[in-house]
C-alpha atoms as a PDB file:
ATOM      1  CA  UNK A   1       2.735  12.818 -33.565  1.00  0.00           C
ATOM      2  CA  UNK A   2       4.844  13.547 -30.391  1.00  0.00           C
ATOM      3  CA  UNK A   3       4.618  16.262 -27.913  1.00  0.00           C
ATOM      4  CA  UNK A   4       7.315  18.414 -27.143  1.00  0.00           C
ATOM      5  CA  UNK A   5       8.707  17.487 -23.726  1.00  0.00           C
ATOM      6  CA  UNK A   6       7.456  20.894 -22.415  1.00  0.00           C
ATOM      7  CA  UNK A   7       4.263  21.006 -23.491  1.00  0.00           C
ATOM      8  CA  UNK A   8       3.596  17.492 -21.737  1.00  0.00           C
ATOM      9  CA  UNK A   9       1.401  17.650 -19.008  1.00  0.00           C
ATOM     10  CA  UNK A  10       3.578  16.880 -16.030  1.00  0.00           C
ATOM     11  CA  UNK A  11       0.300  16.962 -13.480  1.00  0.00           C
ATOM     12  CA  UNK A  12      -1.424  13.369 -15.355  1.00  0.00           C
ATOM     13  CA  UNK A  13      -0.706  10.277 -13.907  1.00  0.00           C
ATOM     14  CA  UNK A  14      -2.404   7.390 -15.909  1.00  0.00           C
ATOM     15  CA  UNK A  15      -4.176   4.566 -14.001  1.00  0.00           C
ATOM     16  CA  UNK A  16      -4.993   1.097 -14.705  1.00  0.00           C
ATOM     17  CA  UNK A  17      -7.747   0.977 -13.087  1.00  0.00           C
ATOM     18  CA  UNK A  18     -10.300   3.180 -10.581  1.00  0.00           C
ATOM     19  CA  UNK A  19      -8.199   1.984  -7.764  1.00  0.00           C
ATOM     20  CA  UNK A  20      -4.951   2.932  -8.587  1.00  0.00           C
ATOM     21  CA  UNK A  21      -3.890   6.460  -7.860  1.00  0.00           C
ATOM     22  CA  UNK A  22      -5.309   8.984 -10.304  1.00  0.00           C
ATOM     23  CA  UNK A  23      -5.888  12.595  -8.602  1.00  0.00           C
ATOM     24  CA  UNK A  24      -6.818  15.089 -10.857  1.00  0.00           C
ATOM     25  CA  UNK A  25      -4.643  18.134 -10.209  1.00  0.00           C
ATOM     26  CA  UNK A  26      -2.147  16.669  -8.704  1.00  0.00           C
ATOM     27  CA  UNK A  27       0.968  18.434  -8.916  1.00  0.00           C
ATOM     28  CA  UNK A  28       4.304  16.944  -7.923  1.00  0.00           C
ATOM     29  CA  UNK A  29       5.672  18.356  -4.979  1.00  0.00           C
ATOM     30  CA  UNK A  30       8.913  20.404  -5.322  1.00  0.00           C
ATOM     31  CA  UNK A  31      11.932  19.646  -2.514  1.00  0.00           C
ATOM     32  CA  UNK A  32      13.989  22.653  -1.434  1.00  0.00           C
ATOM     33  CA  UNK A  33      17.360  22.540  -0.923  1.00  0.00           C
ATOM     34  CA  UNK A  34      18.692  21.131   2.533  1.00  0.00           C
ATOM     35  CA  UNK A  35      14.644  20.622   2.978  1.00  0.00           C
ATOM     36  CA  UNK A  36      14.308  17.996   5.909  1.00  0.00           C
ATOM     37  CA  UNK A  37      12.531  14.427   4.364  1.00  0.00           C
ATOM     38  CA  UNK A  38       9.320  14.888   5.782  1.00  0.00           C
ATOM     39  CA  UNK A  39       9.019  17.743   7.062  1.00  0.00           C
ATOM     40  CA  UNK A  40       5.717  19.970   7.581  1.00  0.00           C
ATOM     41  CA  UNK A  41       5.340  20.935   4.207  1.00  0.00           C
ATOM     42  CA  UNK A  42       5.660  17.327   3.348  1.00  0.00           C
ATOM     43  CA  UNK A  43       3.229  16.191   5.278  1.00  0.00           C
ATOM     44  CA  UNK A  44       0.910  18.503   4.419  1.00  0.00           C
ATOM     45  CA  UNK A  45       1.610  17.530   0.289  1.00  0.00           C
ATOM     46  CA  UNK A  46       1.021  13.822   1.117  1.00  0.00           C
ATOM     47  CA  UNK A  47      -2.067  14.865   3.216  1.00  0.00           C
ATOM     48  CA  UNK A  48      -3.332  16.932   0.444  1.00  0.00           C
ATOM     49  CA  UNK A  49      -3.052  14.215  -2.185  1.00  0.00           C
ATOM     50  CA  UNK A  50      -4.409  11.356   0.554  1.00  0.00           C
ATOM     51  CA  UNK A  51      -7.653  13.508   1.222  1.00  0.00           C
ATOM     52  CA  UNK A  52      -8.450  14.175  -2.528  1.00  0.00           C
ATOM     53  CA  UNK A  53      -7.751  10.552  -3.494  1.00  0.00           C
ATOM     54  CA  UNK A  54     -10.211   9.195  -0.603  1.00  0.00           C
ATOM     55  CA  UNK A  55     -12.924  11.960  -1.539  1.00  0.00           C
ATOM     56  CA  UNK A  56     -12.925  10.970  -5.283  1.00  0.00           C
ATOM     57  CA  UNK A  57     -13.520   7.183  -3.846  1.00  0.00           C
ATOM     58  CA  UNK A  58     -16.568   8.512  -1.872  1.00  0.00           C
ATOM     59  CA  UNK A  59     -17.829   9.970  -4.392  1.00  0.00           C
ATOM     60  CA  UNK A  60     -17.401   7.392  -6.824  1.00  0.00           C
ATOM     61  CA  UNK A  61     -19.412   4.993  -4.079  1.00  0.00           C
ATOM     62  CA  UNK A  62     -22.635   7.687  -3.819  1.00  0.00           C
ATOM     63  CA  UNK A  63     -22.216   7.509  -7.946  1.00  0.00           C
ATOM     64  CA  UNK A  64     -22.745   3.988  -7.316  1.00  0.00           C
ATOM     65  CA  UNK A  65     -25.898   3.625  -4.549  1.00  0.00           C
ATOM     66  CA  UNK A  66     -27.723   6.499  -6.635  1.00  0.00           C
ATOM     67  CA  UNK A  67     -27.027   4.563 -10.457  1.00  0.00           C
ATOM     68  CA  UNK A  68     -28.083   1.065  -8.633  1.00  0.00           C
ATOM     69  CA  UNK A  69     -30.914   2.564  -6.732  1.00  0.00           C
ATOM     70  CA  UNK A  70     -31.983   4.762 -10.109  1.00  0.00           C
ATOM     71  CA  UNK A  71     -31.373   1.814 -12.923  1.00  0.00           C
ATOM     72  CA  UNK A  72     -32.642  -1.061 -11.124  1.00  0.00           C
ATOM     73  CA  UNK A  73     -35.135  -2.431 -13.493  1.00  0.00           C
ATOM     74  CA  UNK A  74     -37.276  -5.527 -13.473  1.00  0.00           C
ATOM     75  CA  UNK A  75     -36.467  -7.291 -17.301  1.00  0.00           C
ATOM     76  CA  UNK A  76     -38.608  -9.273 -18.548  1.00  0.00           C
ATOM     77  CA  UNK A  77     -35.887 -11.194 -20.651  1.00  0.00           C
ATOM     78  CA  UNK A  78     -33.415 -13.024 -18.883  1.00  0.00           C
ATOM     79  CA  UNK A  79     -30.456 -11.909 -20.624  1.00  0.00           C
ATOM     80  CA  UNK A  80     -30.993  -8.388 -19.987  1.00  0.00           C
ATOM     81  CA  UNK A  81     -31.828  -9.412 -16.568  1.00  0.00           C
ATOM     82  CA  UNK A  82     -28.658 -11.393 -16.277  1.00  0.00           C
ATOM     83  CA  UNK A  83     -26.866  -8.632 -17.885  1.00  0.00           C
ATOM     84  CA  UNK A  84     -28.046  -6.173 -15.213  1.00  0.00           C
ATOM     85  CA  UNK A  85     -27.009  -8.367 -12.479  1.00  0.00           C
ATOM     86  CA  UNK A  86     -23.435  -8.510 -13.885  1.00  0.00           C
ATOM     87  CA  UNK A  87     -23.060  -5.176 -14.259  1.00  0.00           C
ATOM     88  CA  UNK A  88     -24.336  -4.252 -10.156  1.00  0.00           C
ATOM     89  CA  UNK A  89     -21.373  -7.418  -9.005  1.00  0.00           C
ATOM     90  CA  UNK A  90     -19.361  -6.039 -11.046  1.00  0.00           C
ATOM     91  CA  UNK A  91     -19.661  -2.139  -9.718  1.00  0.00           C
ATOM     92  CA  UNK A  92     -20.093  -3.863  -6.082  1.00  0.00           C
ATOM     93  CA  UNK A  93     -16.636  -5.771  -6.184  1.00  0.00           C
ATOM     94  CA  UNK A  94     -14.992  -2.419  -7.201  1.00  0.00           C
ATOM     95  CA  UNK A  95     -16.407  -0.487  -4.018  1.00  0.00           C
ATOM     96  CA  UNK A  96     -15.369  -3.490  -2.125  1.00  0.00           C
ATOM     97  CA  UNK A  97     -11.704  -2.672  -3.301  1.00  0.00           C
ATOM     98  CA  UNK A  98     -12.154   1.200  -2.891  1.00  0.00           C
ATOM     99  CA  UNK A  99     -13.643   0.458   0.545  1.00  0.00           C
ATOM    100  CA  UNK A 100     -10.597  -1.430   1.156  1.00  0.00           C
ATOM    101  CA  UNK A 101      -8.187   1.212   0.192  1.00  0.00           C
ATOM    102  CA  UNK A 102     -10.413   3.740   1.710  1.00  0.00           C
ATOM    103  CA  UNK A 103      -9.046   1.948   5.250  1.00  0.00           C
ATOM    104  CA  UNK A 104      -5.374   1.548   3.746  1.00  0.00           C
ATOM    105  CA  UNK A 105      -5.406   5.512   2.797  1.00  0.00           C
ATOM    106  CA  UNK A 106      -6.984   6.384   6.547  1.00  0.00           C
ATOM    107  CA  UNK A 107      -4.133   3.949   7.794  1.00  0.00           C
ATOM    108  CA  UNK A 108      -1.529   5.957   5.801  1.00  0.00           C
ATOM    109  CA  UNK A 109      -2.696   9.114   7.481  1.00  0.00           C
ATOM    110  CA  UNK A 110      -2.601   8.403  10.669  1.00  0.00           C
ATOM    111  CA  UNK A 111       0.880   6.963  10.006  1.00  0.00           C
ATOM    112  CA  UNK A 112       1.416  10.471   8.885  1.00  0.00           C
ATOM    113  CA  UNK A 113      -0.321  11.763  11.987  1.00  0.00           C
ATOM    114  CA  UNK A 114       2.249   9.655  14.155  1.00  0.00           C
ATOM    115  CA  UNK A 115       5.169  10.825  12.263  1.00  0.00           C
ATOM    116  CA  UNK A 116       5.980   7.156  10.661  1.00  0.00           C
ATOM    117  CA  UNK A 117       5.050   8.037   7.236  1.00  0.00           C
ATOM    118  CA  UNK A 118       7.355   7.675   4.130  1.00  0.00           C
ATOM    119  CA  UNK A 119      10.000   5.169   5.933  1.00  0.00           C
ATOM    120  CA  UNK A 120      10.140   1.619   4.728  1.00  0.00           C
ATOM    121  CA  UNK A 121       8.365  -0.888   7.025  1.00  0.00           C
ATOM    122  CA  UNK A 122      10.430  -3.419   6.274  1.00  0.00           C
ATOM    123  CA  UNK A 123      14.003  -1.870   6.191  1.00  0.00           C
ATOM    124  CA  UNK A 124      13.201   1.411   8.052  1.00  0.00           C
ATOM    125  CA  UNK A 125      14.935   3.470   4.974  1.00  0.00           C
ATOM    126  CA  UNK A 126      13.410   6.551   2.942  1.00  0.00           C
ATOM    127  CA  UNK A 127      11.053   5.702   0.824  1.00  0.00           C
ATOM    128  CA  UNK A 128      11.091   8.601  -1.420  1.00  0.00           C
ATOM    129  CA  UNK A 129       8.554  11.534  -2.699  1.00  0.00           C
ATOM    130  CA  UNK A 130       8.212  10.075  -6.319  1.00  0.00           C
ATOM    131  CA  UNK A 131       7.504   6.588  -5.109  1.00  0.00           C
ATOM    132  CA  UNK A 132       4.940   8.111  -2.901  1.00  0.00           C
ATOM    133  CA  UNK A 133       3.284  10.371  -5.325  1.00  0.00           C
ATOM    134  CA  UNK A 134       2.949   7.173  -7.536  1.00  0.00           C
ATOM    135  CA  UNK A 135       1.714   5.326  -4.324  1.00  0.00           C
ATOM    136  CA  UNK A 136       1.084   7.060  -1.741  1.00  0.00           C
ATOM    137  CA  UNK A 137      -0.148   4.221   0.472  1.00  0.00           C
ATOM    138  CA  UNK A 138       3.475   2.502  -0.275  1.00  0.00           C
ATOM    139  CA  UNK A 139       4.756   1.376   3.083  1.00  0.00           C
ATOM    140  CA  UNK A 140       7.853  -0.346   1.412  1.00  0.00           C
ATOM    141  CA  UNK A 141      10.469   1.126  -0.345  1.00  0.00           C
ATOM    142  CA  UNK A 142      11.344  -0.205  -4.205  1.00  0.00           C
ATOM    143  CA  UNK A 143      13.897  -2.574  -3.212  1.00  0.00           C
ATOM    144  CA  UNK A 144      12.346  -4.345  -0.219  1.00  0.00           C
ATOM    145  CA  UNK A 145       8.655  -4.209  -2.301  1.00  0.00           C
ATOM    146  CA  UNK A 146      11.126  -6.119  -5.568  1.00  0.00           C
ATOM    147  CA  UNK A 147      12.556  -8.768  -3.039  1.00  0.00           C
ATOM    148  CA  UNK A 148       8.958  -9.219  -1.607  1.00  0.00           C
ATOM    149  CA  UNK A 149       6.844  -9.942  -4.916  1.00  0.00           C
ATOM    150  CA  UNK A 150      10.360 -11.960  -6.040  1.00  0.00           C
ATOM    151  CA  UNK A 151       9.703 -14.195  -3.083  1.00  0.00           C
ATOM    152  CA  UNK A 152       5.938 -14.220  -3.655  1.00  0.00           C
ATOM    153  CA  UNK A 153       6.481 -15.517  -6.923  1.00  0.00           C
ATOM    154  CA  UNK A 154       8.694 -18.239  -5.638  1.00  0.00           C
ATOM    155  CA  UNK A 155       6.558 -19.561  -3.338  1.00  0.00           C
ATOM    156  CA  UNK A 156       3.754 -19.659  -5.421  1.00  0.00           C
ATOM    157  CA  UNK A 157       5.022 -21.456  -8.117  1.00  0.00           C
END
């Protein structure tokens, strides 16, 4: 059964994964007429939405070092010891992504910081407030990102 377009919660974005963006209480932020593209008010939206996504990291990673630390057992049986390994590399190469992204989302605010935050690195244009909100550690805007994984695909075939 389908929800009414109104009642739809307009502050959800779905993620694939723990890494991709997935604040809760996010709420998209509302231009003003004439308003400047990245202007104070902005900044401080992106900032907001930057801090809260690197905070739920963190505290996804002392989740992590407390349920390792807590459930480390010594099995007896080797599958349930093999089992118990898996699951720790698997946790561990997640944190190693959110550490990575961790530096990408302090990169992104400094870029902020220096006033170089939301233009394409590649083609110097706008990237846009949606695109950001969906990524906000984009540094390319749709079209340049497209022609990059286009050519990425080329050259790895």
């Amino acid at each position: 059964m389908a929800q009414e377009p109104s009642k739809v919660r307009q502050d959800y974005m779905p993620a694939k994964d723990k890494t991709e963006f997935a604040q809760s209480g996010f709420t998209p932020y509302k231009e003003k007429k004439g308003e400047e593209y990245m202007g104070t008010e902005m900044k401080e939206h992106f900032k907001g939405i930057l801090n809260g996504w690197k905070q739920e990291l963190m505290e996804e990673a002392d989740r992590t070092k407390v349920h390792m630390q807590t459930d480390a057992e010594n099995y007896a049986d080797p599958n349930d010891r093999a089992s118990q390994e898996e699951e720790f590399s698997l946790e561990l190469r997640t944190r190693d992504r959110e550490r990575k992204l961790i530096k990408k989302i302090e990169k992104t605010m400094e870029l902020i910081e220096n006033d170089d935050y939301g233009y394409c690195d590649a083609c110097g244009i706008e990237i846009g407030v949606r695109r950001l909100e969906a990524r906000p550690t984009a540094d390319q805007c749709i079209d340049c990102k497209t022609l990059a994984e286009i050519k990425e695909k080329q050259v790895g075939k």
